[in-house]
Structures are given as structure tokens and as C-alpha cells.
PDB file of N, CA and C in Angstrom:
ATOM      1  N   UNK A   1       6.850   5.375   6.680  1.00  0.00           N
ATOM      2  CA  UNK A   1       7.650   5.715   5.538  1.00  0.00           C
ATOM      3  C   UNK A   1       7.966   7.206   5.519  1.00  0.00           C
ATOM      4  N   UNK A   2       7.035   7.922   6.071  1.00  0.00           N
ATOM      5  CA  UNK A   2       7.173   9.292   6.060  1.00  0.00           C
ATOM      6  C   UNK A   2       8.401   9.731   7.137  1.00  0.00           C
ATOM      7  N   UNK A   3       8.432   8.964   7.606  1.00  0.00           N
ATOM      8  CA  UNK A   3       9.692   9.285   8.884  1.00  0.00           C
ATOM      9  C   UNK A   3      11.021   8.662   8.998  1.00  0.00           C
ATOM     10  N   UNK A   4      11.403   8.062   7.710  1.00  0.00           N
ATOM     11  CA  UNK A   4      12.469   7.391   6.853  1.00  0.00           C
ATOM     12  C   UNK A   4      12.985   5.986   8.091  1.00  0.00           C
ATOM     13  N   UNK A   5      11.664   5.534   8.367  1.00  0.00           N
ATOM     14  CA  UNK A   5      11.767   4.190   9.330  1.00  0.00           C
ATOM     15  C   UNK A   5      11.987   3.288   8.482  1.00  0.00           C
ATOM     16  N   UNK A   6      12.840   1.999   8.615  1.00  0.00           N
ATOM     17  CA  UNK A   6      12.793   0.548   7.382  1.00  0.00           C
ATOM     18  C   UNK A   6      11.415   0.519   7.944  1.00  0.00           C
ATOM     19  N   UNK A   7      10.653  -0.405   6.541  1.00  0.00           N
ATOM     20  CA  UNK A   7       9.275  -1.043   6.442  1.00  0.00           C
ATOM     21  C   UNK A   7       9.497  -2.389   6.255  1.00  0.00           C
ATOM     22  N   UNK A   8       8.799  -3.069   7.093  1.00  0.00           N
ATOM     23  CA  UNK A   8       8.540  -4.685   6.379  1.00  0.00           C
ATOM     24  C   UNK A   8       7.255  -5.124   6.262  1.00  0.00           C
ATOM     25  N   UNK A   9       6.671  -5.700   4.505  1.00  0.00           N
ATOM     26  CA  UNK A   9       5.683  -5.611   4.658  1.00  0.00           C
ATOM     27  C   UNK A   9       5.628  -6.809   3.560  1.00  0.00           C
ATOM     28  N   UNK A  10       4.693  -7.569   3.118  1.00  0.00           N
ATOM     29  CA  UNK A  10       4.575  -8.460   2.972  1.00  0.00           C
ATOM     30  C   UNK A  10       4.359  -8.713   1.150  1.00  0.00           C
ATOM     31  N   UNK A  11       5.053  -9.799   0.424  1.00  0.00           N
ATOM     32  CA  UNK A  11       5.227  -9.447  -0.692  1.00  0.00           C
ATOM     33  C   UNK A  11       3.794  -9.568  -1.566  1.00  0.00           C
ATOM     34  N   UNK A  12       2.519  -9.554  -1.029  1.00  0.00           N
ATOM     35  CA  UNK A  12       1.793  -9.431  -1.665  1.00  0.00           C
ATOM     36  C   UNK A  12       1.539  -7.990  -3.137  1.00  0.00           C
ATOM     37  N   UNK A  13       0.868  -8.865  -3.948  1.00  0.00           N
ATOM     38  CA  UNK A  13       0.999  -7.326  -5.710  1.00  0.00           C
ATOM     39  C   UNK A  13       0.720  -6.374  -5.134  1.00  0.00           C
ATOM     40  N   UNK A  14      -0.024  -5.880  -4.565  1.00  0.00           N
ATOM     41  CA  UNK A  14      -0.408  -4.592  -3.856  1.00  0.00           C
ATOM     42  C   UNK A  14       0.460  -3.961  -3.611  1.00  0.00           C
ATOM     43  N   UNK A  15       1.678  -4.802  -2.450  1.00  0.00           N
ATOM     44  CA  UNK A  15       2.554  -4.269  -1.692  1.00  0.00           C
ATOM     45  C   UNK A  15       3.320  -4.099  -2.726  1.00  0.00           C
ATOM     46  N   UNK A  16       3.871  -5.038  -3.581  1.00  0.00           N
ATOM     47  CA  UNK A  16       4.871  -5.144  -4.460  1.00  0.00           C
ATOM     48  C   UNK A  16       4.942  -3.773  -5.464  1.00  0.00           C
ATOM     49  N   UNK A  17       3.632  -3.033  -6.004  1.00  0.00           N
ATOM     50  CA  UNK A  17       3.336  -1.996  -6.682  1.00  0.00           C
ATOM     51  C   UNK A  17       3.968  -1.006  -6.586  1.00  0.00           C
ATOM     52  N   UNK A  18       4.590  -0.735  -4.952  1.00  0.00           N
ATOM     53  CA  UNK A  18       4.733   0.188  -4.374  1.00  0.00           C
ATOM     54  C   UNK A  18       6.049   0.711  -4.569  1.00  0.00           C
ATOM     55  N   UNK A  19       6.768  -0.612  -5.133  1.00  0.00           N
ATOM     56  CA  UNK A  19       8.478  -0.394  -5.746  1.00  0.00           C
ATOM     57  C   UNK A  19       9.312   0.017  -4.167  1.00  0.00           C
ATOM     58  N   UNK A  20       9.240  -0.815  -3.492  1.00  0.00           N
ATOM     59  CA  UNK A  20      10.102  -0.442  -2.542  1.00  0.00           C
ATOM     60  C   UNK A  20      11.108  -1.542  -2.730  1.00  0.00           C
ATOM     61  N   UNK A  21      12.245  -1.076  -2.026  1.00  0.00           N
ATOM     62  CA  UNK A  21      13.497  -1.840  -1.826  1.00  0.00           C
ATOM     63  C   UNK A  21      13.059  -3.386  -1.873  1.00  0.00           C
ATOM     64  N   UNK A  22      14.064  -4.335  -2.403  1.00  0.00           N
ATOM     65  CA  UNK A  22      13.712  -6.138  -2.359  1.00  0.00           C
ATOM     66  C   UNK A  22      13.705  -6.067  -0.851  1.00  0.00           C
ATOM     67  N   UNK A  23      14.404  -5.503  -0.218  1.00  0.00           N
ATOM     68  CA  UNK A  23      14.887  -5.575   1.789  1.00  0.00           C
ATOM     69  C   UNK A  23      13.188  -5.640   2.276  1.00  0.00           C
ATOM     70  N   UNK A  24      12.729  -4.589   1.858  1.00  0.00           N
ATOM     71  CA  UNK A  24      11.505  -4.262   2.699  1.00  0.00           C
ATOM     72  C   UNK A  24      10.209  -5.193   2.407  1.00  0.00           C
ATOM     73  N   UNK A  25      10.341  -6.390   1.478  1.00  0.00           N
ATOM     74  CA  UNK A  25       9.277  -7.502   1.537  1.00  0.00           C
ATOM     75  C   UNK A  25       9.545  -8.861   2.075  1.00  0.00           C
ATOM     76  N   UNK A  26       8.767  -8.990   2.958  1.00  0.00           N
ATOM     77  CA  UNK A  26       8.693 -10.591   3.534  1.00  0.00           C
ATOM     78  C   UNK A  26       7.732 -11.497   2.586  1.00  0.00           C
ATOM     79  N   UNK A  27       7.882 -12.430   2.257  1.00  0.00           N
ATOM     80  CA  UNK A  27       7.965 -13.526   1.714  1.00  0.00           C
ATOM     81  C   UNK A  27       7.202 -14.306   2.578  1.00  0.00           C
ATOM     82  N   UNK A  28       5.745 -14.740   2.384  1.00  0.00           N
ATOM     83  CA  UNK A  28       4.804 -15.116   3.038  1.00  0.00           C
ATOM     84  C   UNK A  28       4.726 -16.858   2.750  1.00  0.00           C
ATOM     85  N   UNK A  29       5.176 -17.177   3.939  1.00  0.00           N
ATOM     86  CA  UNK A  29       4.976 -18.860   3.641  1.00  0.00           C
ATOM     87  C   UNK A  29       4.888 -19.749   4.808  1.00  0.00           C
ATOM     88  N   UNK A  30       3.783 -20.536   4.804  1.00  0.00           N
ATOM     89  CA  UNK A  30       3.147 -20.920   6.338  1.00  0.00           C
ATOM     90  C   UNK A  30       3.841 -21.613   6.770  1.00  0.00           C
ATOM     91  N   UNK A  31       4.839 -22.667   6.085  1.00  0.00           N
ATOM     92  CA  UNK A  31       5.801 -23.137   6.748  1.00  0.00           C
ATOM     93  C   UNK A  31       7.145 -22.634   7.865  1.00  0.00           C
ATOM     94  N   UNK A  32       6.903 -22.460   8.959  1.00  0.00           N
ATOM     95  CA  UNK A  32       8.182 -21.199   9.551  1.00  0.00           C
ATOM     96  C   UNK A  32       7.692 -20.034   9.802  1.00  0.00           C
ATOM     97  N   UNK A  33       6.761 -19.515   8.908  1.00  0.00           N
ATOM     98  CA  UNK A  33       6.630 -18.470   9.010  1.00  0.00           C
ATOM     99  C   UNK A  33       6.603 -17.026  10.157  1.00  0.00           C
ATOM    100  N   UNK A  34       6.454 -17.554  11.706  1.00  0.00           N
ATOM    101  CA  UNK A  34       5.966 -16.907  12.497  1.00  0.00           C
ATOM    102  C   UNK A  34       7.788 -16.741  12.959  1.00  0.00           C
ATOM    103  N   UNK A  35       8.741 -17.507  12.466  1.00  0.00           N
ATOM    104  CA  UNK A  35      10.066 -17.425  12.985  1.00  0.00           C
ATOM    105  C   UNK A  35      10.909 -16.423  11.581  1.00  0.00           C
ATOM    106  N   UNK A  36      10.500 -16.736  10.634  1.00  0.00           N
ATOM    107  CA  UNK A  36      10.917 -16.447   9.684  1.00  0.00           C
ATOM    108  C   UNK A  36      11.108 -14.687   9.690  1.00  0.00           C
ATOM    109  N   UNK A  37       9.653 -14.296  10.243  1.00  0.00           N
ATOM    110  CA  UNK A  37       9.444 -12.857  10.661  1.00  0.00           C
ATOM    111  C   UNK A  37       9.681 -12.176  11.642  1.00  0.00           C
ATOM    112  N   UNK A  38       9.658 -13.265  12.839  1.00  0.00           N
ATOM    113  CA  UNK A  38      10.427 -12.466  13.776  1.00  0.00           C
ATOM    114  C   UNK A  38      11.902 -12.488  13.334  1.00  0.00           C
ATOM    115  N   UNK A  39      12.507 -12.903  12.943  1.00  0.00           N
ATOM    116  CA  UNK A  39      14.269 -12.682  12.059  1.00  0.00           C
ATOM    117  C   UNK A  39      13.952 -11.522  11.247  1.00  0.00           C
ATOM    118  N   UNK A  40      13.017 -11.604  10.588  1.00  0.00           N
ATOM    119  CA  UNK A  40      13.303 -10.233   9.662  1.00  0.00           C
ATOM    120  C   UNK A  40      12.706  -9.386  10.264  1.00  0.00           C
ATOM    121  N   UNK A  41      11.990  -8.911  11.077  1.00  0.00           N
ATOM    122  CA  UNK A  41      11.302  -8.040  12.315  1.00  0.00           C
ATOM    123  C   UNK A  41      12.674  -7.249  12.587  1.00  0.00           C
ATOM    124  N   UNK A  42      13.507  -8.299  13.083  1.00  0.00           N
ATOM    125  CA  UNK A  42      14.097  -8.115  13.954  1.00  0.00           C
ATOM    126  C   UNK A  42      15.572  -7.545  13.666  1.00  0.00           C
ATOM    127  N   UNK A  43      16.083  -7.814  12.279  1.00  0.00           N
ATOM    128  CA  UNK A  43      16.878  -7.460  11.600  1.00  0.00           C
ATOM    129  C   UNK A  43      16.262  -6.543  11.380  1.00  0.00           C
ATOM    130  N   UNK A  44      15.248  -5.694  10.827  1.00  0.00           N
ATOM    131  CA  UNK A  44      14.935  -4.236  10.339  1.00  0.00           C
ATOM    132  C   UNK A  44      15.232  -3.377  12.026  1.00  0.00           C
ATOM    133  N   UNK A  45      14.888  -3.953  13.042  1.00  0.00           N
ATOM    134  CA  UNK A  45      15.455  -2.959  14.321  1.00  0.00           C
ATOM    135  C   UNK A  45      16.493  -2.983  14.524  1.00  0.00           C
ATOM    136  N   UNK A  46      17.038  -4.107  14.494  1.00  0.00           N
ATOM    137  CA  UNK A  46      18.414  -3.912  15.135  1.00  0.00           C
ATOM    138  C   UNK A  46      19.740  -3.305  14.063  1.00  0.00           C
ATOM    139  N   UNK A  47      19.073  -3.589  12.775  1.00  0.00           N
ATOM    140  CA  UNK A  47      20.322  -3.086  11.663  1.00  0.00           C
ATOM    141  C   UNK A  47      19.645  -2.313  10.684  1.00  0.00           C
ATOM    142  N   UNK A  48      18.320  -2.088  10.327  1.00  0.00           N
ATOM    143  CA  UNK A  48      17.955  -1.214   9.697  1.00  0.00           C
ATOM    144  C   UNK A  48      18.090   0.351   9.348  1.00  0.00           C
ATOM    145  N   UNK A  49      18.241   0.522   8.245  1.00  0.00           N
ATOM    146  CA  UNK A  49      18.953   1.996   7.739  1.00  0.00           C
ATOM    147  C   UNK A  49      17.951   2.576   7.368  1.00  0.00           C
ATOM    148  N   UNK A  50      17.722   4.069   7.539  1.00  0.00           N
ATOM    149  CA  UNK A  50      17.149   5.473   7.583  1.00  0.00           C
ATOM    150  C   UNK A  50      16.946   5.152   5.600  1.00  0.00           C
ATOM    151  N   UNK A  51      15.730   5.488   4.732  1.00  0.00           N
ATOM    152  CA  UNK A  51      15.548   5.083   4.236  1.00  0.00           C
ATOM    153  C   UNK A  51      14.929   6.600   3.723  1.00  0.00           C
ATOM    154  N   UNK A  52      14.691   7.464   2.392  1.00  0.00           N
ATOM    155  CA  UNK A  52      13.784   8.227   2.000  1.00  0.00           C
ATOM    156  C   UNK A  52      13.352   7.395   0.827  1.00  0.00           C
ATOM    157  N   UNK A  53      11.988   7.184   1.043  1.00  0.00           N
ATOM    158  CA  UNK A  53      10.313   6.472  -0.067  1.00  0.00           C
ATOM    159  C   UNK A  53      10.258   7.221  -0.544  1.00  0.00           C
ATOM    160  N   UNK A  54       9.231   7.018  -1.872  1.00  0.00           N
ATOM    161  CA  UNK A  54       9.044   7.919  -2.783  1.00  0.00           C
ATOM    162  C   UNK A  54       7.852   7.939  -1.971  1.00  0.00           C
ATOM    163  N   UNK A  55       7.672   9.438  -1.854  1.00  0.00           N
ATOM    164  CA  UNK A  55       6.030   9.524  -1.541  1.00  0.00           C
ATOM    165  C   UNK A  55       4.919   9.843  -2.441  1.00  0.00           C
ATOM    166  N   UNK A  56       5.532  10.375  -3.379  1.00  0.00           N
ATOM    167  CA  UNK A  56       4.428  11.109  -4.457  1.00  0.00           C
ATOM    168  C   UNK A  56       2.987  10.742  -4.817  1.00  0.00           C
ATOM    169  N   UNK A  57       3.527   8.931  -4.166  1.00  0.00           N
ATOM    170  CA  UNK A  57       1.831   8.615  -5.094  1.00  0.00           C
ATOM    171  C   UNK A  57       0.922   8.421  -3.317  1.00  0.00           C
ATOM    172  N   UNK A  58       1.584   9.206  -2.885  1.00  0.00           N
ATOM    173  CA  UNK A  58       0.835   8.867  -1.172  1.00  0.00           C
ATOM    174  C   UNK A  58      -0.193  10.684  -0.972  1.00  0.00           C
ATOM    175  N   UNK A  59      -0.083  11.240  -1.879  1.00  0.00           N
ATOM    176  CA  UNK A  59      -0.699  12.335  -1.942  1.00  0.00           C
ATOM    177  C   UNK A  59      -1.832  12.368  -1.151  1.00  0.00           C
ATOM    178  N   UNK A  60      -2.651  12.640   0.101  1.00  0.00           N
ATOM    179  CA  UNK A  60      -3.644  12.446   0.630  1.00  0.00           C
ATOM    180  C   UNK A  60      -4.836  13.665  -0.314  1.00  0.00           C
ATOM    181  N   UNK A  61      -4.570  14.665  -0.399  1.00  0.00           N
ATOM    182  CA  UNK A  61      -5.102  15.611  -0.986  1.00  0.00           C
ATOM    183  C   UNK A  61      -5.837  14.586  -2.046  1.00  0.00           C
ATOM    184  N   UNK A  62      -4.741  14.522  -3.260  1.00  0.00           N
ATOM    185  CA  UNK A  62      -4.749  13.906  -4.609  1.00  0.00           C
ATOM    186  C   UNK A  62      -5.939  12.189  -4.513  1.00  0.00           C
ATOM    187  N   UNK A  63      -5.577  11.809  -3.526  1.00  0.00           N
ATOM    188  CA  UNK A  63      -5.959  10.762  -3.467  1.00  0.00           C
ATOM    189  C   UNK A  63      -7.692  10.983  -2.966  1.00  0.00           C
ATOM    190  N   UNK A  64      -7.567  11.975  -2.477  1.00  0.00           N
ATOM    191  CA  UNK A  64      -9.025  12.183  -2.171  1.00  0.00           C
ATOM    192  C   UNK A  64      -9.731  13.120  -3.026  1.00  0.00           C
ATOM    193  N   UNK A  65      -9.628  13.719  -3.925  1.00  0.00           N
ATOM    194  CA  UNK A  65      -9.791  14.008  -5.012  1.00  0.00           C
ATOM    195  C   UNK A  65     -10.261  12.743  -6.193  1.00  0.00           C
ATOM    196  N   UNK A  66      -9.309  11.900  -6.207  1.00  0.00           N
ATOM    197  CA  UNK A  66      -9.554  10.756  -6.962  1.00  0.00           C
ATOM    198  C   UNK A  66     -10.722   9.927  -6.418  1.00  0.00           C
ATOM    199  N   UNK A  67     -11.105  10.066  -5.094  1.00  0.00           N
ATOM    200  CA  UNK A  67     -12.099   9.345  -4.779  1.00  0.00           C
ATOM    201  C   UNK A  67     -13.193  10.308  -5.153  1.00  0.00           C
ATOM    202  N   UNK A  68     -13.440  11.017  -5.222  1.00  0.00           N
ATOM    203  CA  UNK A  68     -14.484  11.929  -4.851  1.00  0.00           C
ATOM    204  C   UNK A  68     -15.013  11.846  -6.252  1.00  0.00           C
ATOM    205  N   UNK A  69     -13.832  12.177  -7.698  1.00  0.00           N
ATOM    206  CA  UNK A  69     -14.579  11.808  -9.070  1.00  0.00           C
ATOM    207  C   UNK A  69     -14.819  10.275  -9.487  1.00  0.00           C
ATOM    208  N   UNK A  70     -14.550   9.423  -8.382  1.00  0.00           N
ATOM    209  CA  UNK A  70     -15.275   7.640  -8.687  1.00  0.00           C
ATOM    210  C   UNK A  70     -16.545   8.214  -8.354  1.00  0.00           C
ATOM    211  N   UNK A  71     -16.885   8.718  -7.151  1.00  0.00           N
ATOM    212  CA  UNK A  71     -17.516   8.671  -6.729  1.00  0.00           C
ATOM    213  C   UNK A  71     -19.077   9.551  -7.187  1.00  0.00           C
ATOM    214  N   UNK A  72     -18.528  10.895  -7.668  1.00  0.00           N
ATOM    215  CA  UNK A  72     -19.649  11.404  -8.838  1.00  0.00           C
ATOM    216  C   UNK A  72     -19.653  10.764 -10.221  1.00  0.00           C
ATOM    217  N   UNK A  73     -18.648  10.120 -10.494  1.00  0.00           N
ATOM    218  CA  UNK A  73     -19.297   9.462 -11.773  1.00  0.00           C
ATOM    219  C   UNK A  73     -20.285   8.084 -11.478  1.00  0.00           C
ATOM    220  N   UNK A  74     -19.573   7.604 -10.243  1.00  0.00           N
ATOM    221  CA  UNK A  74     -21.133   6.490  -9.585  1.00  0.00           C
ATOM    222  C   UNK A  74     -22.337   7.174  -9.683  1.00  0.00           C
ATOM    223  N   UNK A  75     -22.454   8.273  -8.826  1.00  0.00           N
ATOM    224  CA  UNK A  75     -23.868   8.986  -8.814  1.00  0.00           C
ATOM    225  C   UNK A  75     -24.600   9.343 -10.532  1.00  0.00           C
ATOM    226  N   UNK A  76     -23.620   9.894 -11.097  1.00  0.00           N
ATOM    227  CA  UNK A  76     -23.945  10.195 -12.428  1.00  0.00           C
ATOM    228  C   UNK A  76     -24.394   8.746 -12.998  1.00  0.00           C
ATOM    229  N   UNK A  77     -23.772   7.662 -13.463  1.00  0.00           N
ATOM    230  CA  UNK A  77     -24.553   6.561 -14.066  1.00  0.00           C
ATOM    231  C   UNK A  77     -25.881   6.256 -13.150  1.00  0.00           C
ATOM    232  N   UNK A  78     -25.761   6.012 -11.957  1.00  0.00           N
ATOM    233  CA  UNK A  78     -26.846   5.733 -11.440  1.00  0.00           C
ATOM    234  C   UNK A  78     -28.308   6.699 -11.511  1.00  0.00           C
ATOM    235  N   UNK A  79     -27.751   7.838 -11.969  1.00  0.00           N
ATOM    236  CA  UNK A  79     -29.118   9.030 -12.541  1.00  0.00           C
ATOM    237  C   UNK A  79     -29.153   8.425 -13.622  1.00  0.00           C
ATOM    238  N   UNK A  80     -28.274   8.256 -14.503  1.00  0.00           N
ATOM    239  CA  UNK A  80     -28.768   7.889 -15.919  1.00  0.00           C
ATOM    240  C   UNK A  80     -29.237   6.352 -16.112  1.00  0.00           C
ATOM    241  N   UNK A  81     -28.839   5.640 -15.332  1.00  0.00           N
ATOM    242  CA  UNK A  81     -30.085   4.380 -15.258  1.00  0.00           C
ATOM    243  C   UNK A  81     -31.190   4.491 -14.479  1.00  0.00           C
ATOM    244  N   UNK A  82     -31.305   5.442 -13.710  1.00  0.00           N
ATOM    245  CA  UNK A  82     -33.407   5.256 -13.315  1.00  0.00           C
ATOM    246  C   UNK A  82     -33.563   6.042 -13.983  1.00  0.00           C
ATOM    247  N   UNK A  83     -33.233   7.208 -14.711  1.00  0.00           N
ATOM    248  CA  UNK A  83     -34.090   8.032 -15.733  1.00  0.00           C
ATOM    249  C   UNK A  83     -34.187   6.753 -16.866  1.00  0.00           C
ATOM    250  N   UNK A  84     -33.304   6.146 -16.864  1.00  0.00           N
ATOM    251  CA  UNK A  84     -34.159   5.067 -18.593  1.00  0.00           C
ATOM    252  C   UNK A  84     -34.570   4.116 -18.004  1.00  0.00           C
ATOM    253  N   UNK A  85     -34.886   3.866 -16.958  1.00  0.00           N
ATOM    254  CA  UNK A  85     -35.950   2.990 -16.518  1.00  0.00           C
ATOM    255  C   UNK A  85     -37.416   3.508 -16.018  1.00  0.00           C
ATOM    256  N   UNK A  86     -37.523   4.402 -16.229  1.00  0.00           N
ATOM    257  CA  UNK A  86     -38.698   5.243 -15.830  1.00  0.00           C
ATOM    258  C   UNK A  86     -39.934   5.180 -16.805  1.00  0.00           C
TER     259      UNK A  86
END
């Protein structure tokens, strides 16, 4: 995404969150499926357009920041439950 390549990626909520173009989700269904994707594979190479994503929420900095205060407030409850179990 960072290199304004088409994406195809699969319409799971996760993916869907991400607000990208209707173009850039495949539609997951076991019937066909392995043909279904090589067509849309294959349409994103052969006709796919130069694309700028929003990146903002891809912040690596930011995002690791955000882990880091899950991650002391884990440590923090977990002090404050063996001190009241003591």
C-alpha cells in the first residue's frame, strides 16, 4: 500500500475496517473459489491502477507506542492483584 500497488485482500471485518476501495476485497466463498481469485489476482495485474491509501492509521511509531501502554497497564493490574492477594 505504501508503494501505491492495487491490494487484494479478503473481505473479512478486519480487512473491511480498513475502508479501502469495494475493488480491493475478494469475497471469500469455497465454492470456485481458487478460480474466482485467480480472475481477480489477475485483473489487479493486468489492469490495476496506481492507488494512494490512507496511511495514517499504519503509524509504526504510534502503533508501538499503543502497544507498549497495553502493555504497562497489564503489568500494573497484575502488581495490584498479588499485592491483594498477599
Amino acid at each position: 500500500m505504501s508503494h501505491q500497488i492495487p491490494v487484494l485482500v479478503s473481505d473479512i471485518p478486519a480487512n473491511r475496517a480498513m475502508g479501502l476501495p469495494a475493488d480491493c476485497y475478494f469475497h471469500y466463498d469455497e465454492a470456485g473459489c481458487v478460480a474466482a481469485l485467480t480472475q481477480a489476482l489477475g485483473e489487479k495485474v493486468n489492469h490495476g491502477v496506481a492507488h494512494t491509501y490512507d496511511l495514517t492509521r499504519y503509524d509504526w511509531d504510534h502503533i508501538a507506542q499503543q502497544t507498549y501502554a497495553v502493555y504497562l497497564q497489564t503489568v500494573q493490574r497484575e502488581k495490584t492483584t498479588e499485592q491483594t492477594c498477599v
